[in-house]
C-alpha atoms as a PDB file:
ATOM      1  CA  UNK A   1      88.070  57.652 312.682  1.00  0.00           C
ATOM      2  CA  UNK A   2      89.293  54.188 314.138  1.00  0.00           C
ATOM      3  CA  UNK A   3      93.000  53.746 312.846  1.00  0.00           C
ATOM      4  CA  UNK A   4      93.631  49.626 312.281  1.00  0.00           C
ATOM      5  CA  UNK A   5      96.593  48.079 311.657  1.00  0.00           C
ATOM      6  CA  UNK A   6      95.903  44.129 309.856  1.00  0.00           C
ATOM      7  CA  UNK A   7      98.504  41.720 309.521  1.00  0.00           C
ATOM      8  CA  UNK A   8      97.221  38.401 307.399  1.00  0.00           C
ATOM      9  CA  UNK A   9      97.303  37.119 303.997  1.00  0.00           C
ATOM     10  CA  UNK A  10      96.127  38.579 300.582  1.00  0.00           C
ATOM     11  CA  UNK A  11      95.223  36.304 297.875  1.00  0.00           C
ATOM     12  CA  UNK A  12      93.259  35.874 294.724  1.00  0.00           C
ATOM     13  CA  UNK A  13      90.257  33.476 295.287  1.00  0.00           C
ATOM     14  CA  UNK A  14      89.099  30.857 292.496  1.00  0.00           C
ATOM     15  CA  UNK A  15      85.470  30.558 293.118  1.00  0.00           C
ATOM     16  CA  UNK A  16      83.280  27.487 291.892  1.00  0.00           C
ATOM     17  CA  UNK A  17      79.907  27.177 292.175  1.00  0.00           C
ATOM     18  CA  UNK A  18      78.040  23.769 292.219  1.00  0.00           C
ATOM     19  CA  UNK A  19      74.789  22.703 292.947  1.00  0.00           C
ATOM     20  CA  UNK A  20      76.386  18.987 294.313  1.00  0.00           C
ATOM     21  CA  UNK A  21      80.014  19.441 296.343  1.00  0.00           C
ATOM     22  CA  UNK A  22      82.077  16.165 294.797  1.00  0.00           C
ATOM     23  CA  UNK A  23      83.104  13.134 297.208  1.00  0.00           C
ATOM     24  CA  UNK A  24      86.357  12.019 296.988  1.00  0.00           C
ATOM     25  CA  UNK A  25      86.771  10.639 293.593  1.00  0.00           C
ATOM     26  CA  UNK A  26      83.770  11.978 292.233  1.00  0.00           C
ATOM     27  CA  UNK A  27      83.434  14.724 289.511  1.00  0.00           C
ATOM     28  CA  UNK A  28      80.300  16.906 289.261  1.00  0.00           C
ATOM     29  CA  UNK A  29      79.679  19.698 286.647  1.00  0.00           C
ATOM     30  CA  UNK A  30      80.245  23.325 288.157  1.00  0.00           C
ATOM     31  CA  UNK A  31      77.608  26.156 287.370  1.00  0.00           C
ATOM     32  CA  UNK A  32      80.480  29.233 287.198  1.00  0.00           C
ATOM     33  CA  UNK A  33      83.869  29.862 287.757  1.00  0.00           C
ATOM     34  CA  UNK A  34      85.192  33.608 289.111  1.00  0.00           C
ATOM     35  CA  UNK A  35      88.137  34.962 290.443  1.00  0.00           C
ATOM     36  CA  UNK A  36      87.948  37.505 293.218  1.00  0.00           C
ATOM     37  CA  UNK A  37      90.273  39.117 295.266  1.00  0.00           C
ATOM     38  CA  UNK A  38      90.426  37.410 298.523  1.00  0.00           C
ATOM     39  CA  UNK A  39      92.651  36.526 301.617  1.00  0.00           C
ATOM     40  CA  UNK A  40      91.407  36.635 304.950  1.00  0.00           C
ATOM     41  CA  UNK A  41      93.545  39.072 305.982  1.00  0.00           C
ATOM     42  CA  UNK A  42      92.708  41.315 302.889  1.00  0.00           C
ATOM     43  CA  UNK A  43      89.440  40.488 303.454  1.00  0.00           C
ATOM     44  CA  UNK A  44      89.172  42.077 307.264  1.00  0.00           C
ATOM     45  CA  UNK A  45      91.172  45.193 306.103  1.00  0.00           C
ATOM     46  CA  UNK A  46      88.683  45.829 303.132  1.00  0.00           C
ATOM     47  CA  UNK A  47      85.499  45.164 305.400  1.00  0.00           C
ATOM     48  CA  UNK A  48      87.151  47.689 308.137  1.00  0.00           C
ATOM     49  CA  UNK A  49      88.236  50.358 305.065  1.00  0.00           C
ATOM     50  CA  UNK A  50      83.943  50.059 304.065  1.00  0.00           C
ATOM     51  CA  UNK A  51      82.594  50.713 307.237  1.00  0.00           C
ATOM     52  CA  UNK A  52      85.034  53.580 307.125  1.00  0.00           C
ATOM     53  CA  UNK A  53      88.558  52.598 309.831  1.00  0.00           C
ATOM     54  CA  UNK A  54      91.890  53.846 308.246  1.00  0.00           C
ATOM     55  CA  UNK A  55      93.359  50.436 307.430  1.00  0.00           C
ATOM     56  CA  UNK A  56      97.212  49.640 306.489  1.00  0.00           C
ATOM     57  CA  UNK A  57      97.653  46.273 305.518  1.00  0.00           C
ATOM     58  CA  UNK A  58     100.791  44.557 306.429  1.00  0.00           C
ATOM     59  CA  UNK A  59     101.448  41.360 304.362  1.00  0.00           C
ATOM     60  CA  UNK A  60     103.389  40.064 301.350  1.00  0.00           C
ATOM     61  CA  UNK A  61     102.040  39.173 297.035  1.00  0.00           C
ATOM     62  CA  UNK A  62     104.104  37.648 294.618  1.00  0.00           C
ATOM     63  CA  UNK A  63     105.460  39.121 291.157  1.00  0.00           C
ATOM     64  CA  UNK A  64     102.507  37.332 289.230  1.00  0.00           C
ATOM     65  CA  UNK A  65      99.292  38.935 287.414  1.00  0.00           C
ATOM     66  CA  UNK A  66      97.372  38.074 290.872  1.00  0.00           C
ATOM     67  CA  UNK A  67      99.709  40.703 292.846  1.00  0.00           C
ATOM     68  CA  UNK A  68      99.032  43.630 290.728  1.00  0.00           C
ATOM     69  CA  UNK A  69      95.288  42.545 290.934  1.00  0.00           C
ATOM     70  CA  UNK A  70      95.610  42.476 294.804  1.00  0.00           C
ATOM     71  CA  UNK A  71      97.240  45.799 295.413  1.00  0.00           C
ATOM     72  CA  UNK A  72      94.495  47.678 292.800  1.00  0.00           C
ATOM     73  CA  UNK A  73      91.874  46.170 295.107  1.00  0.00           C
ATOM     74  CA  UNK A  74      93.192  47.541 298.365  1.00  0.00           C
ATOM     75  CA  UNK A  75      93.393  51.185 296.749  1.00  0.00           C
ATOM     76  CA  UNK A  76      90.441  50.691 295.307  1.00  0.00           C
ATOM     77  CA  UNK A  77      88.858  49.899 298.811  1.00  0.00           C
ATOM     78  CA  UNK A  78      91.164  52.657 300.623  1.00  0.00           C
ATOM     79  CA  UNK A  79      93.499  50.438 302.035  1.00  0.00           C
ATOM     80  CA  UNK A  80      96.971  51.520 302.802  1.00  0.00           C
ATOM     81  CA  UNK A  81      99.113  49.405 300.351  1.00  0.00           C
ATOM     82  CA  UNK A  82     102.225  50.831 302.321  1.00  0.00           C
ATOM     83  CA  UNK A  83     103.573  47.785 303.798  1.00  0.00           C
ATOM     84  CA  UNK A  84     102.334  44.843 301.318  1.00  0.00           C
ATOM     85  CA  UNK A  85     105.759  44.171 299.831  1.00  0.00           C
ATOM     86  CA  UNK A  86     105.992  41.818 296.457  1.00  0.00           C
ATOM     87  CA  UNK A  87     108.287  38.535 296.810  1.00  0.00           C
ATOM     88  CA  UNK A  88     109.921  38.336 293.756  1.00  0.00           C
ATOM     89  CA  UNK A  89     110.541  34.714 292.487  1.00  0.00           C
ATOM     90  CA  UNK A  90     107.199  33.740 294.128  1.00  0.00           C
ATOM     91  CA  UNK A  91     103.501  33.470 292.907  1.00  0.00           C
ATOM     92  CA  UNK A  92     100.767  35.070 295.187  1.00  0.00           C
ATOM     93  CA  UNK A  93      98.842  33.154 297.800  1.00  0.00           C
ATOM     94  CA  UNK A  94      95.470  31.593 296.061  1.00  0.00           C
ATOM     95  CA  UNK A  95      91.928  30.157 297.950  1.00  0.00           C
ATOM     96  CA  UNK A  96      89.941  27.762 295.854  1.00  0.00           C
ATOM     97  CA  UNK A  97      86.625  27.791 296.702  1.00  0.00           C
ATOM     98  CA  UNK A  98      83.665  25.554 296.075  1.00  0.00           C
ATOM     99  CA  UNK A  99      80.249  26.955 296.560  1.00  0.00           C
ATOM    100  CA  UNK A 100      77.841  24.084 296.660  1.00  0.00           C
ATOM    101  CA  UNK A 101      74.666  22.875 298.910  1.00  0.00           C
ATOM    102  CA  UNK A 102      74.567  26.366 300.980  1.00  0.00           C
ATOM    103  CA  UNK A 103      78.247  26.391 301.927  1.00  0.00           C
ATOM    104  CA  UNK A 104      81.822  26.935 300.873  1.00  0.00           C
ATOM    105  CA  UNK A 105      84.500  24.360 301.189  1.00  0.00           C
ATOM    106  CA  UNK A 106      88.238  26.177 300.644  1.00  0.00           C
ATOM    107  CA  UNK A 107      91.722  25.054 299.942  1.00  0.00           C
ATOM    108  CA  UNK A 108      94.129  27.920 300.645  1.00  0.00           C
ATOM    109  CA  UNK A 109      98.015  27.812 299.128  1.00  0.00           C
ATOM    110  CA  UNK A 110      99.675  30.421 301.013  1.00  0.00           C
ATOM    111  CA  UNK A 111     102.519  31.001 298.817  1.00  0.00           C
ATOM    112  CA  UNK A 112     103.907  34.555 299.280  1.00  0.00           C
ATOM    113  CA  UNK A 113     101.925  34.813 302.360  1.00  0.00           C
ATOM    114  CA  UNK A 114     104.556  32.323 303.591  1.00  0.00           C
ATOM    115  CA  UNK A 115     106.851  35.711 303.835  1.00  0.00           C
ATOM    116  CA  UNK A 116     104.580  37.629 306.653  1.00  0.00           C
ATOM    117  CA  UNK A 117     107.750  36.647 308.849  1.00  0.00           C
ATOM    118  CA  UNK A 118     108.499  38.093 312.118  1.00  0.00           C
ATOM    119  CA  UNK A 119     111.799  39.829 310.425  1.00  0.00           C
ATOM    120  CA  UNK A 120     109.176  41.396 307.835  1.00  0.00           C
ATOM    121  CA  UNK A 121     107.198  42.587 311.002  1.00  0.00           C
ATOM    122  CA  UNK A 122     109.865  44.449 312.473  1.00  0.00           C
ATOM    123  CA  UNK A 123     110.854  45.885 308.915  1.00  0.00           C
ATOM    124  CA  UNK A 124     107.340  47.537 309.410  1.00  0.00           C
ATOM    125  CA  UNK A 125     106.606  48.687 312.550  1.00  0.00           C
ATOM    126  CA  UNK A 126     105.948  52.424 311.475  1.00  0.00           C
ATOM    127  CA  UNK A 127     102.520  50.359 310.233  1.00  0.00           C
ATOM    128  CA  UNK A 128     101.229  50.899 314.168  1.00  0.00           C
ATOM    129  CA  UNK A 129     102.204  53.715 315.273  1.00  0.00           C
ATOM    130  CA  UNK A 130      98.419  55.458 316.249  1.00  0.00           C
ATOM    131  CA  UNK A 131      96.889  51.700 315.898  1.00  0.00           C
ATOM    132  CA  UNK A 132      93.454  51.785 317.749  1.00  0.00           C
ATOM    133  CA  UNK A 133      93.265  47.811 317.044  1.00  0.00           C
ATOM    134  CA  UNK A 134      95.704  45.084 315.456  1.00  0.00           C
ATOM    135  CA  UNK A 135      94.006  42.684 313.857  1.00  0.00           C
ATOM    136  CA  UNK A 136      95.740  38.927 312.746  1.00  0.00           C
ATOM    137  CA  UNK A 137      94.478  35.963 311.200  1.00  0.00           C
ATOM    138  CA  UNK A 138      96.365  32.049 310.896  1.00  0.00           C
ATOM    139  CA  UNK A 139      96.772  32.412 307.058  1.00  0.00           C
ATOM    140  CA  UNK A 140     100.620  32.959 307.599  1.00  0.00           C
ATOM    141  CA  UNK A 141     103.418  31.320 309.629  1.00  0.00           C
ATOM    142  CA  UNK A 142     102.485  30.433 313.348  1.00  0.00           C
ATOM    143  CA  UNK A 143     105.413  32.338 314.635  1.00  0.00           C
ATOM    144  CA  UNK A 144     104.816  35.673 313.161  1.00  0.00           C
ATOM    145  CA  UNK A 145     101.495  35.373 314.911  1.00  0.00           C
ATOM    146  CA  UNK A 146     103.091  34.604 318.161  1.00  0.00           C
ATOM    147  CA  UNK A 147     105.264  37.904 317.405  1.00  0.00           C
ATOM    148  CA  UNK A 148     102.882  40.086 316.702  1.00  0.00           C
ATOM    149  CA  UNK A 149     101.008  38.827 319.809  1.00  0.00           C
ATOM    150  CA  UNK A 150     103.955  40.043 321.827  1.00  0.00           C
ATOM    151  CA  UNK A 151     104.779  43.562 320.000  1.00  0.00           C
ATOM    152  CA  UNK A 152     100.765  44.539 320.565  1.00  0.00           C
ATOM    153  CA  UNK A 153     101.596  43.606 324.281  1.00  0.00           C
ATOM    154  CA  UNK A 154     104.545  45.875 324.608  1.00  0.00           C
ATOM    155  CA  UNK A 155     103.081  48.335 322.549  1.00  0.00           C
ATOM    156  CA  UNK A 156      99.664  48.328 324.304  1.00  0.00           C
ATOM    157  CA  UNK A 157      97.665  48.331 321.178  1.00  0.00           C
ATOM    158  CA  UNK A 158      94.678  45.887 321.233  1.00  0.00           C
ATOM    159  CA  UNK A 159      95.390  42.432 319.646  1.00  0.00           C
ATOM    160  CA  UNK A 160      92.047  41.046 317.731  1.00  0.00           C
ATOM    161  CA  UNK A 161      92.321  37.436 316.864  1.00  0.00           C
ATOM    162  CA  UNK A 162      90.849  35.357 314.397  1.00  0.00           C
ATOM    163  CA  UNK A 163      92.373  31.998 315.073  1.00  0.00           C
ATOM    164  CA  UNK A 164      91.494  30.650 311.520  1.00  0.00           C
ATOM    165  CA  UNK A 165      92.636  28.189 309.852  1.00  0.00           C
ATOM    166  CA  UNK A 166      92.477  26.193 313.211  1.00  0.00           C
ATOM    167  CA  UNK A 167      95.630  25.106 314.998  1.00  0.00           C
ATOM    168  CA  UNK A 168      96.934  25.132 318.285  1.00  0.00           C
ATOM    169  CA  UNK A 169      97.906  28.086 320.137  1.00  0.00           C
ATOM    170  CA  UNK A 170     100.502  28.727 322.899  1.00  0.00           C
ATOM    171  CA  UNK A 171      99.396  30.327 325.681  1.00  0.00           C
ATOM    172  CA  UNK A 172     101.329  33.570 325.040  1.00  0.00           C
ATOM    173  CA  UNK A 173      99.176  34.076 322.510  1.00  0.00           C
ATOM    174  CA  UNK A 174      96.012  33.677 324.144  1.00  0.00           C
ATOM    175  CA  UNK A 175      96.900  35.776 327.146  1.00  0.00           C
ATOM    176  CA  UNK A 176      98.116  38.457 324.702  1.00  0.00           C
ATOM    177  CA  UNK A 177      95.668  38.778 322.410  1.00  0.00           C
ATOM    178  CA  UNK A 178      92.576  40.999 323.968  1.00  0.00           C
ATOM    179  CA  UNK A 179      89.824  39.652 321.514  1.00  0.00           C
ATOM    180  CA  UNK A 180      89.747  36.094 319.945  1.00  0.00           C
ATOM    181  CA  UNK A 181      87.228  35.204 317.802  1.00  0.00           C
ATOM    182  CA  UNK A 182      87.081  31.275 316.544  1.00  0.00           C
ATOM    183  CA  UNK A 183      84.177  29.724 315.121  1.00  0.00           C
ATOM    184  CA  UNK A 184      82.794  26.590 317.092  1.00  0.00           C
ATOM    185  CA  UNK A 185      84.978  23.902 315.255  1.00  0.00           C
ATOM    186  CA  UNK A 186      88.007  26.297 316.007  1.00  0.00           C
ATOM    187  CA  UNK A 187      87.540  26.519 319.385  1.00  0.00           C
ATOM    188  CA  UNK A 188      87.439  23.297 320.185  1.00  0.00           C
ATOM    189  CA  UNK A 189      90.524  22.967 318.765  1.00  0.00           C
ATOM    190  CA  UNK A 190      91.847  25.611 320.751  1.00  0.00           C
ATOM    191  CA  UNK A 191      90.415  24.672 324.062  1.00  0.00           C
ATOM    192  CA  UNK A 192      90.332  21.004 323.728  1.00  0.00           C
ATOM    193  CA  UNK A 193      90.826  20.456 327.081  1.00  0.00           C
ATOM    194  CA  UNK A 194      87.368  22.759 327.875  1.00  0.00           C
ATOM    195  CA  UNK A 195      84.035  22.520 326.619  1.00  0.00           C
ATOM    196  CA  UNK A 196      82.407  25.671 324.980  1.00  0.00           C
ATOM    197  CA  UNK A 197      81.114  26.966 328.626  1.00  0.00           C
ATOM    198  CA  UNK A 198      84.015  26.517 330.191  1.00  0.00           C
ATOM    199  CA  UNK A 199      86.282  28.370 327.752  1.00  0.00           C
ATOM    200  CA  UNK A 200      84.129  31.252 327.831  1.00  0.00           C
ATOM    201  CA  UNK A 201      84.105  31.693 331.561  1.00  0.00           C
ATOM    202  CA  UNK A 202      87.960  31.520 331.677  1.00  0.00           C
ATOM    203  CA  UNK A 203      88.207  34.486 329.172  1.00  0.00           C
ATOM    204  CA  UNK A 204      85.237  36.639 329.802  1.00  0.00           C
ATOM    205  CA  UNK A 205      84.681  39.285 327.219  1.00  0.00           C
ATOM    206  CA  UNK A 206      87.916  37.769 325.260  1.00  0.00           C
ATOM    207  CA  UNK A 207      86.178  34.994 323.657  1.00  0.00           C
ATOM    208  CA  UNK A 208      83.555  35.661 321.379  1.00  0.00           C
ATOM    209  CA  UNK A 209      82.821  32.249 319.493  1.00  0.00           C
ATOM    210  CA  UNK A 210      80.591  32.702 316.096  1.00  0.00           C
ATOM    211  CA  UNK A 211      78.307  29.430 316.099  1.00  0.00           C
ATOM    212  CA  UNK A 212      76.767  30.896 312.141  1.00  0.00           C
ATOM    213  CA  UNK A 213      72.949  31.552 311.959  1.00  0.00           C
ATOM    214  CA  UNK A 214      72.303  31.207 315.985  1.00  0.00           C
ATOM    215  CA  UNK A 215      74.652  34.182 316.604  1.00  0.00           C
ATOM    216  CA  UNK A 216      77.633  34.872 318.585  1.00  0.00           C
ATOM    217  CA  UNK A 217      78.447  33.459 322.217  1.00  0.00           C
ATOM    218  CA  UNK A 218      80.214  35.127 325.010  1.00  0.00           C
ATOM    219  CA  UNK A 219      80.636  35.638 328.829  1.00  0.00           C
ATOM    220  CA  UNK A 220      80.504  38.875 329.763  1.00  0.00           C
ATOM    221  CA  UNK A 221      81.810  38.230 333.819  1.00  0.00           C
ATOM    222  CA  UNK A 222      78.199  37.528 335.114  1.00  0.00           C
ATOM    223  CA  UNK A 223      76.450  35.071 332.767  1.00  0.00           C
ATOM    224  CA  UNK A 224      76.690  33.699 329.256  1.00  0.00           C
ATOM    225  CA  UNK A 225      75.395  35.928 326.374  1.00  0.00           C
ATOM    226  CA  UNK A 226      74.231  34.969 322.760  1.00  0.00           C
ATOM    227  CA  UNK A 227      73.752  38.162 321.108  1.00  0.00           C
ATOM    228  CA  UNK A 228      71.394  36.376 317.936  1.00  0.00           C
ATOM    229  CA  UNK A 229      72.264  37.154 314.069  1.00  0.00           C
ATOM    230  CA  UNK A 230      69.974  38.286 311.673  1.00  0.00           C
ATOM    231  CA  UNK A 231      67.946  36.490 309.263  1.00  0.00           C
ATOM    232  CA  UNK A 232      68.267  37.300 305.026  1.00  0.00           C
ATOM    233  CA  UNK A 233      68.725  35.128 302.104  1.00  0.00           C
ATOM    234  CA  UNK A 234      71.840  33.241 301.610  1.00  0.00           C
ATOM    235  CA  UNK A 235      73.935  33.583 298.102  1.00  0.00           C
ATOM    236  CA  UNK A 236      77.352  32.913 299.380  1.00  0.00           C
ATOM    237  CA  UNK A 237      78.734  32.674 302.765  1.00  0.00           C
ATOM    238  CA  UNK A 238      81.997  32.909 301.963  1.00  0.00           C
ATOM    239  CA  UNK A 239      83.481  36.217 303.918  1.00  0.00           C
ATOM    240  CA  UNK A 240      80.940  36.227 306.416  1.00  0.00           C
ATOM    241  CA  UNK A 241      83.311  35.800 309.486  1.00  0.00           C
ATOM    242  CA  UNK A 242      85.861  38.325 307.622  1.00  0.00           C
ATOM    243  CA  UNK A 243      83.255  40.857 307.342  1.00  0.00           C
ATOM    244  CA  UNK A 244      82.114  40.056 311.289  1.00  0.00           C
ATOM    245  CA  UNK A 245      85.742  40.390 312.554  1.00  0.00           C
ATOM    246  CA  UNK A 246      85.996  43.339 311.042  1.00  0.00           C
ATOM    247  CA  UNK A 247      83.170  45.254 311.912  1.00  0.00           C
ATOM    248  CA  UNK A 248      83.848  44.359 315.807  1.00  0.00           C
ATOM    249  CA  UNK A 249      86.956  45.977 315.214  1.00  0.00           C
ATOM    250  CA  UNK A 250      85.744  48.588 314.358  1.00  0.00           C
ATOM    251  CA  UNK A 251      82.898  48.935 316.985  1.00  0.00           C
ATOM    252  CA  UNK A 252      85.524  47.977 319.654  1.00  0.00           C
ATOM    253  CA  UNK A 253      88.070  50.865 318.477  1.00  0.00           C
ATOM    254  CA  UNK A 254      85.487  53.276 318.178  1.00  0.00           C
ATOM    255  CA  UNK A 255      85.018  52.959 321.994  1.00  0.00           C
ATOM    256  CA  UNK A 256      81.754  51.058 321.643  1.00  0.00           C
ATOM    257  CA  UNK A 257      80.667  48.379 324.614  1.00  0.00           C
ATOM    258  CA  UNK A 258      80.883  44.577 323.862  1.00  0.00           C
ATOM    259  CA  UNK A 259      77.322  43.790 323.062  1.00  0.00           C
ATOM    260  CA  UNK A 260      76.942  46.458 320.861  1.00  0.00           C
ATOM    261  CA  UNK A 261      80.057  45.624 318.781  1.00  0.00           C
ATOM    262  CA  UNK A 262      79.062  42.193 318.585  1.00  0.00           C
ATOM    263  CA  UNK A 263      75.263  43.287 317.328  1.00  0.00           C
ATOM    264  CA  UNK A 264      77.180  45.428 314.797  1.00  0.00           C
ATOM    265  CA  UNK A 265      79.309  43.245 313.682  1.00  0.00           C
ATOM    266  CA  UNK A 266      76.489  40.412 313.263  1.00  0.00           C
ATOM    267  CA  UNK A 267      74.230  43.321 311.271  1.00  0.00           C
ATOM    268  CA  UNK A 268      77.620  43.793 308.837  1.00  0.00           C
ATOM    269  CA  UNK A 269      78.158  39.933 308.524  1.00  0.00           C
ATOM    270  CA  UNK A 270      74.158  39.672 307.681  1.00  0.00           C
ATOM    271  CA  UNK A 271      74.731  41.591 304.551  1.00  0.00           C
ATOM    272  CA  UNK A 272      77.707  40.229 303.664  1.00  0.00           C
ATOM    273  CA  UNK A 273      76.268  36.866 302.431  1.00  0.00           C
ATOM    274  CA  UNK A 274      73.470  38.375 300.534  1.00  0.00           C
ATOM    275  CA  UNK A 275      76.116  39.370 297.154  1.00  0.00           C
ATOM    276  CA  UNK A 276      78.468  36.856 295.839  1.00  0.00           C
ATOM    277  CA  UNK A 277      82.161  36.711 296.690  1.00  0.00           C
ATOM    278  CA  UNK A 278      84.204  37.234 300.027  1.00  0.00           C
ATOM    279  CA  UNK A 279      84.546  40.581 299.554  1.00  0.00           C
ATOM    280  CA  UNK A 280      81.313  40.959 296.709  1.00  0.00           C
ATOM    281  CA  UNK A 281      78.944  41.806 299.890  1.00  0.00           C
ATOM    282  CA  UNK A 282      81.126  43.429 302.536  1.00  0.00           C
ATOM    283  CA  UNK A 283      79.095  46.623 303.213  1.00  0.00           C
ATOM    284  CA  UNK A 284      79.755  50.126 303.870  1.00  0.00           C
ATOM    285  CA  UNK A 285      78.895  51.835 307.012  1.00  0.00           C
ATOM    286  CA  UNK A 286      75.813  53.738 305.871  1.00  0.00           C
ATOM    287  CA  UNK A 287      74.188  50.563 304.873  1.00  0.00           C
ATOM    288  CA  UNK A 288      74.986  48.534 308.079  1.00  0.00           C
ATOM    289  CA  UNK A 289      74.173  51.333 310.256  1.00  0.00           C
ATOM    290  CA  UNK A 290      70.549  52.102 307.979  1.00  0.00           C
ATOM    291  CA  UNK A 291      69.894  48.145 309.030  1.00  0.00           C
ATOM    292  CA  UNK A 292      70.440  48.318 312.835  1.00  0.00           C
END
């Protein structure tokens, strides 16, 4: 069993459905209204826990009604709860989410997430001891992700990075992290000094750039490779790149090669979007592997 260690931000998610997404100014009438759990760090470590990786989560709630609604969802999933500390004083980070016209639009308050500090890091280090991967998402202070960067270095555990939301990076990080994973809009913020080809071919199998229904787009050392994604109906794509960065985890610490993680990961992501919610559709292993 693949042993992952994921460092990010847990939230509660305010969903809103609409069949118009409002212009500035403009009020439309919603069609529903549901909270979820959410986060994309919580989201990656309950996608991994599915398709069956012992996950600890290492991140931060607050001492509201949300935190206590968090932490049942990660033992729910089988998530180690271990290392997600409350911050007392402060409410838990929140994503509000509007579902309209085939797509999600998302604010995200980090709140508590705000405390996934480098000092909490070292406080829990016993969290990767046996790590096969580390995976980290931009949901909580830039530093601590340059940290972490630096103790998967040293410790010569596998850094998986999902540079979202987009900012800048420093180059540490990028030469640190084994596996980074934007989406196209992220990447050219990263590498805005590159185009798309060009990035790939200076970090063969490192980038992996997710460009939605067309697939996912590397360059394996020889040539560039889009391995395609697979076509099913739509109800809500929130998640979807959660549930894909997961699953490559996965593949990647269970020793499988590149392509075959990322066809994996793209047959997880598939499903994802077909049940409502970020985490609503994440599948378990027997289902992705029964749709290979």
């Amino acid at each position: 069993m693949a042993k992952i260690a994921v460092v990010g931000s847990s939230s509660i998610d305010l969903v809103v459905t609409s069949s118009k997404r409002p212009a500035a100014g403009e009020t439309v009438l919603g069609e529903s209204f549901k909270t979820v759990p959410g986060g994309k760090g919580a989201n990656q470590a309950v996608a991994a826990a599915r398709l069956g990786a012992e996950v600890t989560m290492i991140g931060r709630v607050g001492d509201d009604f949300f935190a206590r609604e968090i932490l049942d969802n990660f033992k729910s999933n089988g998530v180690s709860i271990d290392y997600v500390e409350p911050v007392t004083h402060m409410e838990s980070g929140t994503a509000h989410i509007i579902l309209a016209e085939g797509d999600n639009s998302i604010v995200f308050v980090k709140a508590a997430n705000n405390e996934v500090t480098p000092e909490y890091i070292e406080r829990s280090m016993n969290a990767f001891d046996g790590a096969d991967m580390v995976m980290i998402q931009q949901e909580i202070p830039e530093e601590t992700v340059t940290y972490v960067s630096g103790v998967c270095k040293k410790l010569g555990i596998p850094l998986l990075l999902n540079p979202a939301p987009a900012r800048p990076l420093p180059d540490e990080v990028i030469e640190n992290a084994a596996y980074i994973t934007p989406n196209e809009h992220e990447a050219e913020i990263l590498f805005s000094d590159l185009n798309i080809s060009e990035a790939l071919r200076k970090y063969p199998n490192k980038l992996f750039i997710t460009e939605g229904s067309r697939g996912v787009r590397y360059f394996d050392g020889d040539k560039e490779v889009l391995v395609p994604s697979y076509k099913v109906e739509v109800v809500d794509t929130t998640g979807a790149g959660d549930t894909f960065n997961a699953a490559f985890a996965v593949a990647l610490a269970e020793g499988k090669p590149i392509y075959d993680s990322v066809r994996f990961a793209n047959r997880a992501a598939s499903l994802s979007v077909t049940k409502f919610g970020a985490q609503g559709g994440m599948p378990k292993r027997r289902e992705v592997e029964e749709r290979m």
